[in-house]
Structures are given as C-alpha cells and as structure tokens.
N, C-alpha and C. Protein backbone atom coordinates (compact mmCIF):
# COMPACT_ATOMS: atom_id res chain seq x y z
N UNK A 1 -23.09 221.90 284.04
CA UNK A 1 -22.43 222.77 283.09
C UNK A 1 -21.84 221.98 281.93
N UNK A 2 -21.00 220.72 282.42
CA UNK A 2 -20.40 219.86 280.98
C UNK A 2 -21.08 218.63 281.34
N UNK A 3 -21.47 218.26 280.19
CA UNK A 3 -22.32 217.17 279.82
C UNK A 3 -21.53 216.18 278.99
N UNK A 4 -21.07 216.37 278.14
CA UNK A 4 -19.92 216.14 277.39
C UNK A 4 -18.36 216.45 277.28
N UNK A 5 -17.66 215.42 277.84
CA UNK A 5 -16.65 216.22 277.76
C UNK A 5 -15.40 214.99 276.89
N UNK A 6 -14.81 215.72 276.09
CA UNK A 6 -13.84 215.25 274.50
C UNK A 6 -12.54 215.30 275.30
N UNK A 7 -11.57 213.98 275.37
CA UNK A 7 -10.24 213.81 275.76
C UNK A 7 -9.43 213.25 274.79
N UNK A 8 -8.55 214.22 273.74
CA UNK A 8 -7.45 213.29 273.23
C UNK A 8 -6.45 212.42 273.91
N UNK A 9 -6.20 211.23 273.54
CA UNK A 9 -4.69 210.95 274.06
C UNK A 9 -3.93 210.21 273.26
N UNK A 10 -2.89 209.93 273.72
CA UNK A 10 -1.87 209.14 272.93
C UNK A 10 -1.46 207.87 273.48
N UNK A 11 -2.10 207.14 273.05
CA UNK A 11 -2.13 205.59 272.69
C UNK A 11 -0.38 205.21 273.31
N UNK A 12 0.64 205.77 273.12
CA UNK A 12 2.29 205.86 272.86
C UNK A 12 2.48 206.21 274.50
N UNK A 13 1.68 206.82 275.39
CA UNK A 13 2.40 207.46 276.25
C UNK A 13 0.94 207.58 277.17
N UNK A 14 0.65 206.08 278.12
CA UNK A 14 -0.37 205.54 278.64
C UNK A 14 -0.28 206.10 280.21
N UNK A 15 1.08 206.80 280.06
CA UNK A 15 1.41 207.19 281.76
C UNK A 15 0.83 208.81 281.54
N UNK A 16 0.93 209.41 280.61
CA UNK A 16 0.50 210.35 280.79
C UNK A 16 -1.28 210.50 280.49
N UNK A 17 -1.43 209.38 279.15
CA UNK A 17 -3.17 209.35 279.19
C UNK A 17 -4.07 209.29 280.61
N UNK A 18 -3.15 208.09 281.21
CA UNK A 18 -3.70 208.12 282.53
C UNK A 18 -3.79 209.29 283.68
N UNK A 19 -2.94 209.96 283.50
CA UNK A 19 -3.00 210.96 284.31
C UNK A 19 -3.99 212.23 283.82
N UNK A 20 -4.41 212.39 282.66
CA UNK A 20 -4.87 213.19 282.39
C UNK A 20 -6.25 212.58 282.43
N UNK A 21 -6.62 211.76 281.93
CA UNK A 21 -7.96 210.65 282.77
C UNK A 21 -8.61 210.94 283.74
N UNK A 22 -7.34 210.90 285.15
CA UNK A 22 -7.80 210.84 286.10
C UNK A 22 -8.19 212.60 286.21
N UNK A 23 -7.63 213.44 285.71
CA UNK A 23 -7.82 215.05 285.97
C UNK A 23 -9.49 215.16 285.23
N UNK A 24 -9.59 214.27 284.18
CA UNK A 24 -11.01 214.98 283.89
C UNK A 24 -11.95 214.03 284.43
N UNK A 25 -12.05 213.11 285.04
CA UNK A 25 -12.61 212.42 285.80
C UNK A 25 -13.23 213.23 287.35
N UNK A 26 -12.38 213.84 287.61
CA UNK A 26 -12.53 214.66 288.76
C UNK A 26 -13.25 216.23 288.27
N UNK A 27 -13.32 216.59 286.60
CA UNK A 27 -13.80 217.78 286.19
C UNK A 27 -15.22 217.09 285.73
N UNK A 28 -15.42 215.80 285.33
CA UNK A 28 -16.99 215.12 285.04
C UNK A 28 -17.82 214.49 285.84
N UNK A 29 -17.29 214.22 287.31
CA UNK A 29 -18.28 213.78 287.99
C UNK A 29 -18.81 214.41 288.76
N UNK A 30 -18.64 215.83 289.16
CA UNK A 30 -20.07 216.50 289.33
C UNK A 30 -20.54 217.20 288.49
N UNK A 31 -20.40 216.99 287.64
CA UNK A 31 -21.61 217.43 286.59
C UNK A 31 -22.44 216.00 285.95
N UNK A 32 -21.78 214.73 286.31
CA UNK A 32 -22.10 213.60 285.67
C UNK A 32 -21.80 213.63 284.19
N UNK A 33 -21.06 214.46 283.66
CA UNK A 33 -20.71 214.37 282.54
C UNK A 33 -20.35 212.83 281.82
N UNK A 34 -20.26 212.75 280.51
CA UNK A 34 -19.56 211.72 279.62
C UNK A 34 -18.55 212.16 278.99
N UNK A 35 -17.54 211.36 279.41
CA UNK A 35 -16.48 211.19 278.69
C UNK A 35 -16.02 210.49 277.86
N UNK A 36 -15.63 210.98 276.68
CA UNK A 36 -15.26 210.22 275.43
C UNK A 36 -13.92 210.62 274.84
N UNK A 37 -13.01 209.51 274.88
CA UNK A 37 -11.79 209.63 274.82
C UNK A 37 -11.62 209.58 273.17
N UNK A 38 -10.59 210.43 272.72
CA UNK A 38 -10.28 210.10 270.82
C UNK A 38 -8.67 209.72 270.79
N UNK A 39 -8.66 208.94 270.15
CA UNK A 39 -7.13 209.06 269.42
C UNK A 39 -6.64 209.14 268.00
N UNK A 40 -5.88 209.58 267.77
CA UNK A 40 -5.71 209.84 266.36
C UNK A 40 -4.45 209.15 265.75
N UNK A 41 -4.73 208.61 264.92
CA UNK A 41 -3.33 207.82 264.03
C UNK A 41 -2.95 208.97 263.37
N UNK A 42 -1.21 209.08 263.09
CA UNK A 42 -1.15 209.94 261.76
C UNK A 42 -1.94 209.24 259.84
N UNK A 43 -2.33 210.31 259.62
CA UNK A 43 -2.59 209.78 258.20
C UNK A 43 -1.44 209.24 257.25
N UNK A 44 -2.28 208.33 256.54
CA UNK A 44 -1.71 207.75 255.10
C UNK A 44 -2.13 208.71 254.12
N UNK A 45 -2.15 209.85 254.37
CA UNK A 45 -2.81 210.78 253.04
C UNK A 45 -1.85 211.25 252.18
N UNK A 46 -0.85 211.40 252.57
CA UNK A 46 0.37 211.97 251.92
C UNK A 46 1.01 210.95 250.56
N UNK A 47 0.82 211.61 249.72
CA UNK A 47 1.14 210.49 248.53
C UNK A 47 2.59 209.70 248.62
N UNK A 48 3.35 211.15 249.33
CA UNK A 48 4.62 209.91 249.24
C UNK A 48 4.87 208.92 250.16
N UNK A 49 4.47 208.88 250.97
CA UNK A 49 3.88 208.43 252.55
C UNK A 49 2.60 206.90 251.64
N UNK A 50 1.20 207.17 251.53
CA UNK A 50 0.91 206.51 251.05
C UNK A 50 1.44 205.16 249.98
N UNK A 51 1.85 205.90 249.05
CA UNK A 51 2.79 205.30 247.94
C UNK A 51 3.08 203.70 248.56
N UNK A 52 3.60 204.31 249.64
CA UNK A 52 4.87 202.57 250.00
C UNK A 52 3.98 201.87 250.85
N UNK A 53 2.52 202.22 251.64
CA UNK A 53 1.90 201.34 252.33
C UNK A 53 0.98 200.82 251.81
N UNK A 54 0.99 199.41 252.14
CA UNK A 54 0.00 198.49 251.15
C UNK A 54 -1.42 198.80 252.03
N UNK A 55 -2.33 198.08 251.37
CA UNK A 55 -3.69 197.94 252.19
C UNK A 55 -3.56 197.41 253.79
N UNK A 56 -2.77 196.36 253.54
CA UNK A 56 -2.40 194.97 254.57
C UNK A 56 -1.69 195.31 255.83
N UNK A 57 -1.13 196.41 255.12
CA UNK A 57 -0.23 197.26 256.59
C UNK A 57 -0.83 198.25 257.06
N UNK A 58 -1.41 199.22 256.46
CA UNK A 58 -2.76 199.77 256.70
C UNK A 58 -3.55 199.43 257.75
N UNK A 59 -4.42 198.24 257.53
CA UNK A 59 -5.44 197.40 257.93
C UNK A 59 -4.62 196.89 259.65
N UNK A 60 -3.82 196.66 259.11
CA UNK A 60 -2.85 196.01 260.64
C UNK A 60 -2.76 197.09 261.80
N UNK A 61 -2.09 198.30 260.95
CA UNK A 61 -1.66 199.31 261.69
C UNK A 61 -2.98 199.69 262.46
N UNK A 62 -4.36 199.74 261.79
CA UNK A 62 -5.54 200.17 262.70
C UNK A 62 -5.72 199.22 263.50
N UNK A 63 -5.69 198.26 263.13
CA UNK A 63 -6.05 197.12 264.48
C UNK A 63 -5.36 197.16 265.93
N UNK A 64 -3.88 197.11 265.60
CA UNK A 64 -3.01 197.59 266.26
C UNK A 64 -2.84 198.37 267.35
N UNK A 65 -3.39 199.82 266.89
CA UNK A 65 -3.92 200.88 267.35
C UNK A 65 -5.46 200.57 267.85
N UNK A 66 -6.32 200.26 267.54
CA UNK A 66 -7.48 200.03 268.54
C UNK A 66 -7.09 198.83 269.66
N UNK A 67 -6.12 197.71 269.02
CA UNK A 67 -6.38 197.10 270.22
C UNK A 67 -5.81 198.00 271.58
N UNK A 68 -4.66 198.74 271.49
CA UNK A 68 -3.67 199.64 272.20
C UNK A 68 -4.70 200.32 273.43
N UNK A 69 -5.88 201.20 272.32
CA UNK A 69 -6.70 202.42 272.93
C UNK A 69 -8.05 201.21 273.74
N UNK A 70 -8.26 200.45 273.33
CA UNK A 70 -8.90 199.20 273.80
C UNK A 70 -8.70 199.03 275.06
N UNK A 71 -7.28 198.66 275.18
CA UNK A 71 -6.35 197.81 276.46
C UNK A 71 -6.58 198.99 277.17
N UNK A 72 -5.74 199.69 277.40
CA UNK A 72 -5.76 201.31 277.91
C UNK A 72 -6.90 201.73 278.66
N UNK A 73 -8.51 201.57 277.83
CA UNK A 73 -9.83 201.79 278.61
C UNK A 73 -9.92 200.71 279.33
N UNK A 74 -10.18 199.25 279.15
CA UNK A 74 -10.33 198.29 279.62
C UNK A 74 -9.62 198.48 281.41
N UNK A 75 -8.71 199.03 281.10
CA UNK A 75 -7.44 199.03 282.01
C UNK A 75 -7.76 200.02 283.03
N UNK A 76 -8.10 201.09 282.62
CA UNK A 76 -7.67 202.84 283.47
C UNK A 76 -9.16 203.54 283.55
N UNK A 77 -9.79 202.94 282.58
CA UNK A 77 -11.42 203.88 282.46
C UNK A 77 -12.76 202.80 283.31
N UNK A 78 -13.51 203.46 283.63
CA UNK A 78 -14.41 203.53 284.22
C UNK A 78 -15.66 203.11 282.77
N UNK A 79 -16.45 201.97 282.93
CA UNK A 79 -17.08 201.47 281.76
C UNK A 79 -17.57 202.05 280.91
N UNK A 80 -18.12 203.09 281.45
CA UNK A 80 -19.05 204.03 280.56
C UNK A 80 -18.45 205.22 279.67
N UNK A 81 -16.70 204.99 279.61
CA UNK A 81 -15.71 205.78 279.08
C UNK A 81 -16.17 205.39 277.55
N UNK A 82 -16.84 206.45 276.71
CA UNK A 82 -16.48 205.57 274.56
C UNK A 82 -15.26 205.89 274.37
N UNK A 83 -15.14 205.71 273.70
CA UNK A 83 -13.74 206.02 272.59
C UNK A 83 -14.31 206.21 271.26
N UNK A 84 -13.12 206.81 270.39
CA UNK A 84 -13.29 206.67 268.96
C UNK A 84 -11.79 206.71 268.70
N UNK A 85 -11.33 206.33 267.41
CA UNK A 85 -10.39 206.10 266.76
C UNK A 85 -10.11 206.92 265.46
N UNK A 86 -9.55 207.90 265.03
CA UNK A 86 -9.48 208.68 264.07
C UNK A 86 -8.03 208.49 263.38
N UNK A 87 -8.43 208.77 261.75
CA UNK A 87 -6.92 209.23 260.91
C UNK A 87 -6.84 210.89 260.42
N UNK A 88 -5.84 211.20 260.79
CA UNK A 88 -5.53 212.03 260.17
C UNK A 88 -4.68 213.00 260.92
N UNK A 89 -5.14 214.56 260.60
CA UNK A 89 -4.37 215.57 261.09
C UNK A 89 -4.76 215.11 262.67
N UNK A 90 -4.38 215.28 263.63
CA UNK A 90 -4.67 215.40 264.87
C UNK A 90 -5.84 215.92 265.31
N UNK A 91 -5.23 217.66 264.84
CA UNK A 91 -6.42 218.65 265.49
C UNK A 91 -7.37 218.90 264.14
N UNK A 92 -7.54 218.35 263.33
CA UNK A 92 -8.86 218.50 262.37
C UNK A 92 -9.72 217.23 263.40
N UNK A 93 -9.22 216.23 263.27
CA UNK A 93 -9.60 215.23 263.67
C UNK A 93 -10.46 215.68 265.03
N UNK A 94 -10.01 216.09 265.68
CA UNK A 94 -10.23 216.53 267.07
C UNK A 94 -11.31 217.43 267.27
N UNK A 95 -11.71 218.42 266.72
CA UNK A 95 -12.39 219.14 265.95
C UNK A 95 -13.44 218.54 265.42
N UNK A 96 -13.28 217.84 264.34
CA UNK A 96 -14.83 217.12 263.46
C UNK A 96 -14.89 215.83 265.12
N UNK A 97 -14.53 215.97 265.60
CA UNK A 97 -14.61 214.53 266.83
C UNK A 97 -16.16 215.52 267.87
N UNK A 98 -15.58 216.48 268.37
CA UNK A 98 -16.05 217.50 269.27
C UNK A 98 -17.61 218.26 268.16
N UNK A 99 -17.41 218.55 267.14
CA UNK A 99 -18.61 218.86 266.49
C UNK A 99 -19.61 217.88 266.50
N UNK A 100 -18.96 216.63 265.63
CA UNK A 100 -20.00 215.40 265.93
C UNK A 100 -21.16 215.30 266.75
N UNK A 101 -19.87 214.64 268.02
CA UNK A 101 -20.57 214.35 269.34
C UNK A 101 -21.25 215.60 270.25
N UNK A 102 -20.82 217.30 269.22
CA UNK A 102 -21.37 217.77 270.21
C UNK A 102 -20.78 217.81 271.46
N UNK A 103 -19.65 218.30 271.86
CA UNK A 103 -18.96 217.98 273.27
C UNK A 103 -19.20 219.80 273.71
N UNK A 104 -18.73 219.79 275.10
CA UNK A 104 -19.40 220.91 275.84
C UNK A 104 -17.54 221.25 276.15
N UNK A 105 -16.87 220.52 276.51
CA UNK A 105 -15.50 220.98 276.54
C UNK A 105 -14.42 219.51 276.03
N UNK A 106 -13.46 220.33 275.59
CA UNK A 106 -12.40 219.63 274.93
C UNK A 106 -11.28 219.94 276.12
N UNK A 107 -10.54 218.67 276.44
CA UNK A 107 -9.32 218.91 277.55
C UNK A 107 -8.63 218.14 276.82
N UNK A 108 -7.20 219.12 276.65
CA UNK A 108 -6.10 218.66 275.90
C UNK A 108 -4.88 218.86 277.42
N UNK A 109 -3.64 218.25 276.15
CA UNK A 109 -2.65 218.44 277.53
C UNK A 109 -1.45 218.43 277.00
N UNK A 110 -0.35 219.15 277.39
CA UNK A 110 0.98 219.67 276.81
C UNK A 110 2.07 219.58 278.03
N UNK A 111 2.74 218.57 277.74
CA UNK A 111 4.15 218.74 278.28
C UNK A 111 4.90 219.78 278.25
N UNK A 112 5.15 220.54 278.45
CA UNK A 112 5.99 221.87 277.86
C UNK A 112 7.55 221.58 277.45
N UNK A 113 7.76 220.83 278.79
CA UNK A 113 9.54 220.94 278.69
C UNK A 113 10.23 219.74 278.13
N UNK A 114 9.37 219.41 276.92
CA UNK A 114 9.57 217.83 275.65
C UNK A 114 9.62 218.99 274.75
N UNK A 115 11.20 218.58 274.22
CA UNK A 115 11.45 219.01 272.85
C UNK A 115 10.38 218.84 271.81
N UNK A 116 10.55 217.28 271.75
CA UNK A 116 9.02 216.69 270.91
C UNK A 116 7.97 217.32 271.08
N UNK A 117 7.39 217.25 272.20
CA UNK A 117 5.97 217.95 272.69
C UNK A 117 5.92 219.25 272.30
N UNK A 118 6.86 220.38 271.89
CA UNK A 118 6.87 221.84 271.80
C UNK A 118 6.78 221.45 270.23
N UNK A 119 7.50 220.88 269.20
CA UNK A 119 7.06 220.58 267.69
C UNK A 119 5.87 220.38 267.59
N UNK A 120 4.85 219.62 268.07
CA UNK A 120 3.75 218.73 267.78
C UNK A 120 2.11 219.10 268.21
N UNK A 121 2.74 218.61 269.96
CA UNK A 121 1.22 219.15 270.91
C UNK A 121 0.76 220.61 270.53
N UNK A 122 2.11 221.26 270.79
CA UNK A 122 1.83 222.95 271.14
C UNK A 122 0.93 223.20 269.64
N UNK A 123 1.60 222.87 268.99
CA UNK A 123 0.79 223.49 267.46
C UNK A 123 -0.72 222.80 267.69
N UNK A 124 -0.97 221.64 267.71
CA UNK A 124 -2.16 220.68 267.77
C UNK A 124 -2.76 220.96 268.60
N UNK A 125 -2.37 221.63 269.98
CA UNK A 125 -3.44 222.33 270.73
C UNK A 125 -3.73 223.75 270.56
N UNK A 126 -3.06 224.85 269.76
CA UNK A 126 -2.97 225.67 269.40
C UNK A 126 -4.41 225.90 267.95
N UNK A 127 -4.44 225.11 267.33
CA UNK A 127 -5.28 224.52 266.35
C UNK A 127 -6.89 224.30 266.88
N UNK A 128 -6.51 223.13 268.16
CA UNK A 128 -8.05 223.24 268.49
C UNK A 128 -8.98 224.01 269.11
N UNK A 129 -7.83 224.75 270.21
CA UNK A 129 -8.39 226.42 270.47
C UNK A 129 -9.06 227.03 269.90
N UNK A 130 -8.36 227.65 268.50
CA UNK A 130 -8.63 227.86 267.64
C UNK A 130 -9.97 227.49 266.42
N UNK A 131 -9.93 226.86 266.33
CA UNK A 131 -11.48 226.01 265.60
C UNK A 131 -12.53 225.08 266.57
N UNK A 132 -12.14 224.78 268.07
CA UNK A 132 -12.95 223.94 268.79
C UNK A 132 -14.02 224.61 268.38
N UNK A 133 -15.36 223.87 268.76
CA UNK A 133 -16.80 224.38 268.95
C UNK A 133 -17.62 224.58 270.15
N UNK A 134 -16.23 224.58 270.90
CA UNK A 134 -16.95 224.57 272.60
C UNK A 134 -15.72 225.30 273.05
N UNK A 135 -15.48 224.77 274.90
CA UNK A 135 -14.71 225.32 275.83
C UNK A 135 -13.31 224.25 275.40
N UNK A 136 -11.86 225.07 275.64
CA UNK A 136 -11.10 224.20 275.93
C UNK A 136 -9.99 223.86 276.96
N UNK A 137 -9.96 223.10 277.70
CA UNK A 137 -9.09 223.05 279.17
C UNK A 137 -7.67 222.70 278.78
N UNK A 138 -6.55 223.47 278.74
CA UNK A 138 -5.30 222.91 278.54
C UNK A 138 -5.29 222.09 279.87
N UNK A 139 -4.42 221.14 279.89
CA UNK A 139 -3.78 220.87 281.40
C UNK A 139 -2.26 220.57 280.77
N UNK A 140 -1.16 221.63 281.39
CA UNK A 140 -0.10 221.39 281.67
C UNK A 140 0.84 220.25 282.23
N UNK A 141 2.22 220.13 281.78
CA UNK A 141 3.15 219.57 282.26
C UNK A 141 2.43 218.15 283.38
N UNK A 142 1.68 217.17 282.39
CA UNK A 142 1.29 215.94 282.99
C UNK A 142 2.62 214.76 283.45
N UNK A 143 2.74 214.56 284.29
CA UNK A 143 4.18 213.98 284.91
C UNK A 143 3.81 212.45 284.68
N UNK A 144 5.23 212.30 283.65
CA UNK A 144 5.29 210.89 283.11
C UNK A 144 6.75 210.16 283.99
N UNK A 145 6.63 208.90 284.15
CA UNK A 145 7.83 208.44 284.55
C UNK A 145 9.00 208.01 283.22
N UNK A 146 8.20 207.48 282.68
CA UNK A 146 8.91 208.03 280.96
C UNK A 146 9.17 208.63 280.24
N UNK A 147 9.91 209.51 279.80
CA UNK A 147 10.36 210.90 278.68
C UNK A 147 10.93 210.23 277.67
C-alpha cells in the first residue's frame, strides 16, 4: 500500500525525531516501504531577517544543520533512510518535498500540550493536510524526556 513514505522532523528535538522514526518504521516494513526523512530550516527570505545575515552565516548555518540531520540518521536510522534538507516555510517545503519524491503518505507529529508546539506544529500540520498530495498520518503527543 505505501511505498513511499515522507517524515518531517526537527533536527532541535532528536528525542522526539526518534520516536516518531521508530512509529513509521513499524508502518514501512510491511509494506517494505522507503523512508525519507525532511527537515526544514526557517528561511532567510524575509528582508528584514535577511538584511543582517551575511552569506558566511548563511553558508554555516546549512552546514550546521546537515551535519545535525546527518548525525541523527547515522545514529537512529537504518541505512537505507535519505534525507533531504529544505529552506523555508515548513509546510510549503513539506509539500513540494512529498510532490517531488512522489510519497504515498506523509507522517507528521504534534505534541499537543507544548505551548510552542500549539503556535507552530498545529498550523504546519494543518497546512500539509491541507495541500499534501497523498495520505497524511498525524501521530500525537510523541513523549520527549525534554520539554
């Protein structure tokens, strides 16, 4: 049934990537699916935002961030896990990620009871619902030892 299956996570919060890992790990191996993990930087698009970052910090900040999502697979994934690395809105990102590759389901995941997480996720998964090009699996309240 999924052949493809699209996992955001956050690079910031490796206790919960992992846990949600392991949930679609257990939704792709009987189907033998592929899993391909995305993460998304916020954008430099914003002029006033832009304005003050040089190229050099830019350039750093992505490295930074791949080595992070790098370590993370190296670490928790199973070899045949890709990745990709995206800027921008989250859930555009997430979206042109899943069209691309063509994914068969998108599994996102929402803390509920994070102040933060109710500003941010909820809208960003609300979004990809919304415009995905396939199926999408919320998974709930992923238990972090960190808040």
């Amino acid at each position: 049934m999924f052949k493809k299956i699209l996992v955001p996570i956050d690079v910031d919060r490796p206790i919960a990537a992992k846990a949600v890992y392991d949930g679609v790990t257990a939704i792709a191996k009987p189907f033998g699916a592929e899993i391909r993990l995305i993460s998304v930087m916020p954008g430099f698009g914003m002029p006033i935002v832009g304005s003050f970052i040089s190229d050099r910090v830019r350039k750093e900040a992505i490295e930074h961030f791949r080595d992070e999502l790098k370590a993370f697979v190296v670490e928790n994934c199973d070899e045949s896990v890709t990745f990709k690395i995206r800027s921008g809105k989250h859930y555009e990102e997430i979206v042109k990620m899943a069209k691309k590759w063509e994914a068969d389901l998108i599994v996102v995941y929402h803390n509920r009871y994070r102040d933060i997480n109710e500003a941010f996720s909820h809208t960003c998964a609300k979004h990809v619902y919304r415009d995905a090009p396939c199926s999408v699996l919320r998974l709930r309240n992923i238990r972090e030892n960190v808040v």
